[in-house]
PDB file of N, CA and C in Angstrom:
ATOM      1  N   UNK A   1       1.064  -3.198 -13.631  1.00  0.00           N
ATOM      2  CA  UNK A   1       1.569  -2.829 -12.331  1.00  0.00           C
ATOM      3  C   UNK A   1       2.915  -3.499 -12.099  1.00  0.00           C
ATOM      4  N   UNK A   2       3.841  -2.716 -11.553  1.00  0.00           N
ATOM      5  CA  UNK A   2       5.113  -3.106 -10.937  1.00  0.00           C
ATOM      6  C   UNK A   2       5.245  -3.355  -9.351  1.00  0.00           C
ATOM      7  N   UNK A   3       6.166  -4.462  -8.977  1.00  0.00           N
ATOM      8  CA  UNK A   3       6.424  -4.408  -7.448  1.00  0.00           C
ATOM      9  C   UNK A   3       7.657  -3.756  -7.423  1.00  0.00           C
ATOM     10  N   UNK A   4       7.975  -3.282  -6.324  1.00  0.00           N
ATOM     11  CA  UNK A   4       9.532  -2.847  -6.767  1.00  0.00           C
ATOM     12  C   UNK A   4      10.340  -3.044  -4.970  1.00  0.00           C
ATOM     13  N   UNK A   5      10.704  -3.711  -4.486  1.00  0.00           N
ATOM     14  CA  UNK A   5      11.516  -3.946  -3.376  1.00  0.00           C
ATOM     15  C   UNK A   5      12.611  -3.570  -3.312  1.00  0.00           C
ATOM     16  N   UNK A   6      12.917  -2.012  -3.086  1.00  0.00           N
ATOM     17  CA  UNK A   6      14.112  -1.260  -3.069  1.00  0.00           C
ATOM     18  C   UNK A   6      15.218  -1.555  -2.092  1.00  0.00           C
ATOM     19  N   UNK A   7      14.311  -1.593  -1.205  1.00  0.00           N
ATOM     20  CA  UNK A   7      15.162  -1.529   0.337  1.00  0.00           C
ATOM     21  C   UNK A   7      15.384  -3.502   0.701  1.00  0.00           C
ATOM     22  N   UNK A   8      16.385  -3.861   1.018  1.00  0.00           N
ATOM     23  CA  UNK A   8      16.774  -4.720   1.188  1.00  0.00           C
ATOM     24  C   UNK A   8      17.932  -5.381   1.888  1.00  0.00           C
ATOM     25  N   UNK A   9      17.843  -5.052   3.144  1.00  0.00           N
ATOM     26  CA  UNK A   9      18.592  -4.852   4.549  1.00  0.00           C
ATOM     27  C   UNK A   9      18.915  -6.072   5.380  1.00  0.00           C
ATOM     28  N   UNK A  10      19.852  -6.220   5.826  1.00  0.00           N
ATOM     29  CA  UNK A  10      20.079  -7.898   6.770  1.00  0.00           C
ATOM     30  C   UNK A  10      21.238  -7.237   7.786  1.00  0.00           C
ATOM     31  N   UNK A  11      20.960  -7.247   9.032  1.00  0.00           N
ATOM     32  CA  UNK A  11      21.625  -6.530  10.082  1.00  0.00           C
ATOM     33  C   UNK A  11      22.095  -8.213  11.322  1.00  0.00           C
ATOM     34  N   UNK A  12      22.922  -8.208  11.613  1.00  0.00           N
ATOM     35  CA  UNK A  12      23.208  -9.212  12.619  1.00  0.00           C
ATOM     36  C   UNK A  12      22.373  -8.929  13.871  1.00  0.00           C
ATOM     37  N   UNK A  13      21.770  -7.823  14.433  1.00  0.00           N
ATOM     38  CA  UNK A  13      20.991  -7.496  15.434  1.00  0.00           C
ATOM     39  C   UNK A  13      20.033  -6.859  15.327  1.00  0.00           C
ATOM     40  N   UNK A  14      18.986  -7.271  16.339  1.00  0.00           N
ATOM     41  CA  UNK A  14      17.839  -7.097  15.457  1.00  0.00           C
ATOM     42  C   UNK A  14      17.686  -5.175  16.060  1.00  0.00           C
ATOM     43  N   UNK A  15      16.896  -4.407  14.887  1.00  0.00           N
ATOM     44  CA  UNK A  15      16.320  -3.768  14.843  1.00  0.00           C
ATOM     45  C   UNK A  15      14.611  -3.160  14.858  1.00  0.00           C
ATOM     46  N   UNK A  16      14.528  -1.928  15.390  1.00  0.00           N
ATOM     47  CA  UNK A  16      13.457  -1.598  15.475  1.00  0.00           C
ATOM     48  C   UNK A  16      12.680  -0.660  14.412  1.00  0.00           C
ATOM     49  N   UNK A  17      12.111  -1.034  13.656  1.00  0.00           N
ATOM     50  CA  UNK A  17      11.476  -0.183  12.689  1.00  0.00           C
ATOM     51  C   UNK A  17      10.404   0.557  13.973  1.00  0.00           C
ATOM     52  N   UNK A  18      10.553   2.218  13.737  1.00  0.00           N
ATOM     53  CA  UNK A  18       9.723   3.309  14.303  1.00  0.00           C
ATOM     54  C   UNK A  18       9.183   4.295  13.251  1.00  0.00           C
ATOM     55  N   UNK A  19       9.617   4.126  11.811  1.00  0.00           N
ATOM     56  CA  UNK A  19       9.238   5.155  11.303  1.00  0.00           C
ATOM     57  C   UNK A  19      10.153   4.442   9.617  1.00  0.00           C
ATOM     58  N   UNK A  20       8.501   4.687   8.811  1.00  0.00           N
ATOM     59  CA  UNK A  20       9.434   4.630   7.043  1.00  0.00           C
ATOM     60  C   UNK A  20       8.796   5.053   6.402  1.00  0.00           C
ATOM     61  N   UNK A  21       9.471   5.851   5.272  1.00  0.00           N
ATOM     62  CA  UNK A  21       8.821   6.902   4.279  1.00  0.00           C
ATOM     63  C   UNK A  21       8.835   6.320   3.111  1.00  0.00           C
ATOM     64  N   UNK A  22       7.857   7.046   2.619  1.00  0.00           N
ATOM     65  CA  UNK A  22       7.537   6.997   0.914  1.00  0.00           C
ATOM     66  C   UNK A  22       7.018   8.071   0.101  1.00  0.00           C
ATOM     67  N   UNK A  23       8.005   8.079  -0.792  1.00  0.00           N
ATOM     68  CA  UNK A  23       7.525   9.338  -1.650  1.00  0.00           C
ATOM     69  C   UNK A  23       6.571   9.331  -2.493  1.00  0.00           C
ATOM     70  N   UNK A  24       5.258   9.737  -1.756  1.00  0.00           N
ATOM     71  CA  UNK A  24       4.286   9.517  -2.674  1.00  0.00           C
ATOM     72  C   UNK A  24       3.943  10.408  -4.049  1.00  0.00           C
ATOM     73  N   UNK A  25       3.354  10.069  -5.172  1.00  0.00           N
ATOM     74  CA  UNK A  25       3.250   9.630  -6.437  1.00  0.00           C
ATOM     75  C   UNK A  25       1.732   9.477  -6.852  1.00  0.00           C
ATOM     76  N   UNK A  26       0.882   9.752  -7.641  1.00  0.00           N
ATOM     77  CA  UNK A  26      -0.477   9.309  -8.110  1.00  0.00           C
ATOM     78  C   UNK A  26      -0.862   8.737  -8.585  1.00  0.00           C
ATOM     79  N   UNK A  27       0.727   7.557  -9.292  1.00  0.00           N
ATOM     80  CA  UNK A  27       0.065   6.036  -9.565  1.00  0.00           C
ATOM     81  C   UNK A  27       0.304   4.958  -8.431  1.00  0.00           C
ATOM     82  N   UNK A  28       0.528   5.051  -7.027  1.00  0.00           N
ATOM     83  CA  UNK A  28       1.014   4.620  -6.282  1.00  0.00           C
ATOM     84  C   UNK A  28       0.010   4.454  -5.404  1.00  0.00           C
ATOM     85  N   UNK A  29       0.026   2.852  -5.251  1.00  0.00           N
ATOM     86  CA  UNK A  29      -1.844   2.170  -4.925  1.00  0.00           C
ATOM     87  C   UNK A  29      -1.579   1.624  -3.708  1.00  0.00           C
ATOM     88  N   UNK A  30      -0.279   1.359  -3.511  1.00  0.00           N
ATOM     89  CA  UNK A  30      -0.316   0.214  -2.143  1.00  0.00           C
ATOM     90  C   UNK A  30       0.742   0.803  -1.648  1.00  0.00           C
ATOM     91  N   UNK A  31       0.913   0.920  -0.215  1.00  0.00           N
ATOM     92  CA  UNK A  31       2.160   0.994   0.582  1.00  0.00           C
ATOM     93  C   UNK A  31       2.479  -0.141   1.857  1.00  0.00           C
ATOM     94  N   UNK A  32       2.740  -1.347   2.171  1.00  0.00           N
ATOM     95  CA  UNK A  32       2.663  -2.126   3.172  1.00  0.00           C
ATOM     96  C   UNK A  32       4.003  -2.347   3.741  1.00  0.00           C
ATOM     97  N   UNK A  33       4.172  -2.250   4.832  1.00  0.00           N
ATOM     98  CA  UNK A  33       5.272  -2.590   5.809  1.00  0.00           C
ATOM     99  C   UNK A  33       5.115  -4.716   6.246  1.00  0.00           C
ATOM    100  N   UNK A  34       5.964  -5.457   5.940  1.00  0.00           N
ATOM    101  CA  UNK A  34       5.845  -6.816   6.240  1.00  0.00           C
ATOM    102  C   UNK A  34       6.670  -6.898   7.609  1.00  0.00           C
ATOM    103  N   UNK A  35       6.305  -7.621   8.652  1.00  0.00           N
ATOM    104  CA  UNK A  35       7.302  -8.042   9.655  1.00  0.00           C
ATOM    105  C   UNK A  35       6.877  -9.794   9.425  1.00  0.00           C
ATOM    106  N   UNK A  36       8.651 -10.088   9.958  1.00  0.00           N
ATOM    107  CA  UNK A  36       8.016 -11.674  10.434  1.00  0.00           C
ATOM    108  C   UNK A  36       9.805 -11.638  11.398  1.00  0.00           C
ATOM    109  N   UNK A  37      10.260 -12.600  10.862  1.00  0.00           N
ATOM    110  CA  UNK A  37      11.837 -12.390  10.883  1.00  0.00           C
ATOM    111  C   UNK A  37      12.338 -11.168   9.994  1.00  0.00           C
ATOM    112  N   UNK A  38      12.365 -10.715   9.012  1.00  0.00           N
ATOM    113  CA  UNK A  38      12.746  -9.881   8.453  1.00  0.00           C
ATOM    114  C   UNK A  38      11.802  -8.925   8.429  1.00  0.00           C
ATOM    115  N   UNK A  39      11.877  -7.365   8.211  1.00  0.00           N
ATOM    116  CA  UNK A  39      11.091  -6.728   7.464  1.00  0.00           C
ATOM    117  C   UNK A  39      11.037  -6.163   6.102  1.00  0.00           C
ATOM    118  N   UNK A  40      10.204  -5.890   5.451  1.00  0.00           N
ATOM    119  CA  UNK A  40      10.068  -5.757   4.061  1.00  0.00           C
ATOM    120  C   UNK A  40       9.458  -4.666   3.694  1.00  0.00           C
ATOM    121  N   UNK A  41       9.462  -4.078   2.905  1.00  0.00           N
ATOM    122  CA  UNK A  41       8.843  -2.568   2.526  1.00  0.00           C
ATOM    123  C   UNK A  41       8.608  -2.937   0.961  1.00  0.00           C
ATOM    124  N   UNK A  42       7.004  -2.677   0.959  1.00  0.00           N
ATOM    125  CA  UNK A  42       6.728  -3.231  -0.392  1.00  0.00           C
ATOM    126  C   UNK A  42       6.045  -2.256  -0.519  1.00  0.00           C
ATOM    127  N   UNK A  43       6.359  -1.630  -2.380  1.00  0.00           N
ATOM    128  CA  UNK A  43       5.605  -0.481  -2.836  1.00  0.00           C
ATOM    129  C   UNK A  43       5.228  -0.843  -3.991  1.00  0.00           C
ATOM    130  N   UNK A  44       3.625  -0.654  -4.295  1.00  0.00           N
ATOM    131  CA  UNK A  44       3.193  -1.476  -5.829  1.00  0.00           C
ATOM    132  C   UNK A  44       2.449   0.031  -6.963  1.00  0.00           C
ATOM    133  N   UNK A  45       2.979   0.237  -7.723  1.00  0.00           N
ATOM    134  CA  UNK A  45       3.335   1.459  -8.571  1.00  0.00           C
ATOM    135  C   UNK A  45       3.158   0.902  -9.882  1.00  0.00           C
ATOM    136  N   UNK A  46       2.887   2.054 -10.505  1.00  0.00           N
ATOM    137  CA  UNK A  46       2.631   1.657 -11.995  1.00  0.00           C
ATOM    138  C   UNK A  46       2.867   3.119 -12.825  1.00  0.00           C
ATOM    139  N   UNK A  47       4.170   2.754 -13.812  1.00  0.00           N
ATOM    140  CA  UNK A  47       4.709   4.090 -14.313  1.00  0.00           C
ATOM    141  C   UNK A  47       6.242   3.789 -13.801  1.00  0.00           C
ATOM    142  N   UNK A  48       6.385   5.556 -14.119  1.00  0.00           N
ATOM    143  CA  UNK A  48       7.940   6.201 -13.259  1.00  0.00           C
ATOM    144  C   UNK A  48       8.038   7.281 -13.400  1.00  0.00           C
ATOM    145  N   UNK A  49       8.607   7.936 -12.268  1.00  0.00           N
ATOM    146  CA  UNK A  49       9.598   6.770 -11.504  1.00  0.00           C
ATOM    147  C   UNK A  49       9.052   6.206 -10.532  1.00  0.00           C
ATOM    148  N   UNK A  50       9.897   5.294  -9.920  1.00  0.00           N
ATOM    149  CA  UNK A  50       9.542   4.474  -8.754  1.00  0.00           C
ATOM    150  C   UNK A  50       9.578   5.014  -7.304  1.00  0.00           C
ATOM    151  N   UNK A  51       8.704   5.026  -6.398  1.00  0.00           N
ATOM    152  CA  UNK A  51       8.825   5.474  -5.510  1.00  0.00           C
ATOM    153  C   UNK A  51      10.391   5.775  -4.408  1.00  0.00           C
ATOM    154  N   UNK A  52      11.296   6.763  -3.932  1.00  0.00           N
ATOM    155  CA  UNK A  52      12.008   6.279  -3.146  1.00  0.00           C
ATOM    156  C   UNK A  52      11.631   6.259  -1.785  1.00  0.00           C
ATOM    157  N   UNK A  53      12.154   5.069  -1.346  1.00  0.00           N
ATOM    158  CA  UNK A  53      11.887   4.608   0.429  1.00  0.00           C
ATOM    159  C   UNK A  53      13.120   4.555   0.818  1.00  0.00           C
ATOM    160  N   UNK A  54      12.549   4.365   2.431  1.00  0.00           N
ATOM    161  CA  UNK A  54      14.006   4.930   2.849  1.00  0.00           C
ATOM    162  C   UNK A  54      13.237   3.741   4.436  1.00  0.00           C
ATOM    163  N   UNK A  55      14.408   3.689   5.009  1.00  0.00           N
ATOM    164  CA  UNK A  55      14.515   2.862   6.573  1.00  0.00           C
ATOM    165  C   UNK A  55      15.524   3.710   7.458  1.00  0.00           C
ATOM    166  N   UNK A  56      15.109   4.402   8.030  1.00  0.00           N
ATOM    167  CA  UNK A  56      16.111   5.274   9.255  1.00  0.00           C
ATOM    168  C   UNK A  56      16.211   4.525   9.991  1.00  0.00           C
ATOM    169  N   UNK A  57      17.737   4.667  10.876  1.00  0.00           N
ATOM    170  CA  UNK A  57      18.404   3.759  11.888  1.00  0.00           C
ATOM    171  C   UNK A  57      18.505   4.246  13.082  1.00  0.00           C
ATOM    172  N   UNK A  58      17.919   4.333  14.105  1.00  0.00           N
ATOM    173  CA  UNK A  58      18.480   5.845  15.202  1.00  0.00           C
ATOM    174  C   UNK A  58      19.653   5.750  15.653  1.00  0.00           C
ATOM    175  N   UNK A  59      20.273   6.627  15.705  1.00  0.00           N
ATOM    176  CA  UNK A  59      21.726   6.262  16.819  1.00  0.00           C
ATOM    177  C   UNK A  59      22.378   7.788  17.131  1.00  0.00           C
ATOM    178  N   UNK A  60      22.766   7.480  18.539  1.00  0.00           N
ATOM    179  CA  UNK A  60      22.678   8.870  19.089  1.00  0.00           C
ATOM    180  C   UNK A  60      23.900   9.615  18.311  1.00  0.00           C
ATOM    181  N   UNK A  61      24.059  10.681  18.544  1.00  0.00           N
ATOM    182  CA  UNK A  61      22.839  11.931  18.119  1.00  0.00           C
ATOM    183  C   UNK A  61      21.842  11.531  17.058  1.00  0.00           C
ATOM    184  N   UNK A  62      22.352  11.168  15.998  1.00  0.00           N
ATOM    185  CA  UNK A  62      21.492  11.727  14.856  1.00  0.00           C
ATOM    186  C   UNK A  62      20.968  10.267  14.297  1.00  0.00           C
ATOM    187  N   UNK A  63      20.400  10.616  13.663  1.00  0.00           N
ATOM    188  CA  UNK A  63      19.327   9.392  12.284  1.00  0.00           C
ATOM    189  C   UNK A  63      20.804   8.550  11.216  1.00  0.00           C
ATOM    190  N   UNK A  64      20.888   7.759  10.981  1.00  0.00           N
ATOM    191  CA  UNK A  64      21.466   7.651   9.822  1.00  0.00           C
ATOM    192  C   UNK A  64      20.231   6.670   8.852  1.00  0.00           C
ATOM    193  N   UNK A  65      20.468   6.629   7.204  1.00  0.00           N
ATOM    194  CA  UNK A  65      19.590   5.933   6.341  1.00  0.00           C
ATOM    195  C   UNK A  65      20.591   4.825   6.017  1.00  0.00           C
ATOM    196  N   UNK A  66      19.815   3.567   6.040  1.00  0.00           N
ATOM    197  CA  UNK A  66      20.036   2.550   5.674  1.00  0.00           C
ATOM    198  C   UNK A  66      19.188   2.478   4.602  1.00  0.00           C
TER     199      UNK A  66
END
């Protein structure tokens, strides 16, 4: 099994996670969201490819991906 911590983000203000995707896969066993001070998006996979994740940002109008 692999960990793979794609997303890896540091913003001067804090943000609100409302919503994060993952492209799911059928060797793909775990999906967990971490908060503390930071948040973390951990996907534990085995094979490839590796899942892609993604963290949307809202801002008016539209979504952008971080």
């Amino acid at each position: 099994m692999t960990s793979s911590n794609a997303i890896n983000v540091t913003y001067g203000e804090l943000l609100q996670i409302t919503r994060f995707e993952v492209e799911i896969f059928d060797t793909v066993s775990n999906v967990s969201l971490i908060e503390n001070t930071t948040a973390e998006i951990r996907c534990v996979a085995e094979g490839w490819p590796v899942p892609r994740m993604s963290l949307n940002q809202r801002q008016s109008p539209s979504h952008r991906s971080i």
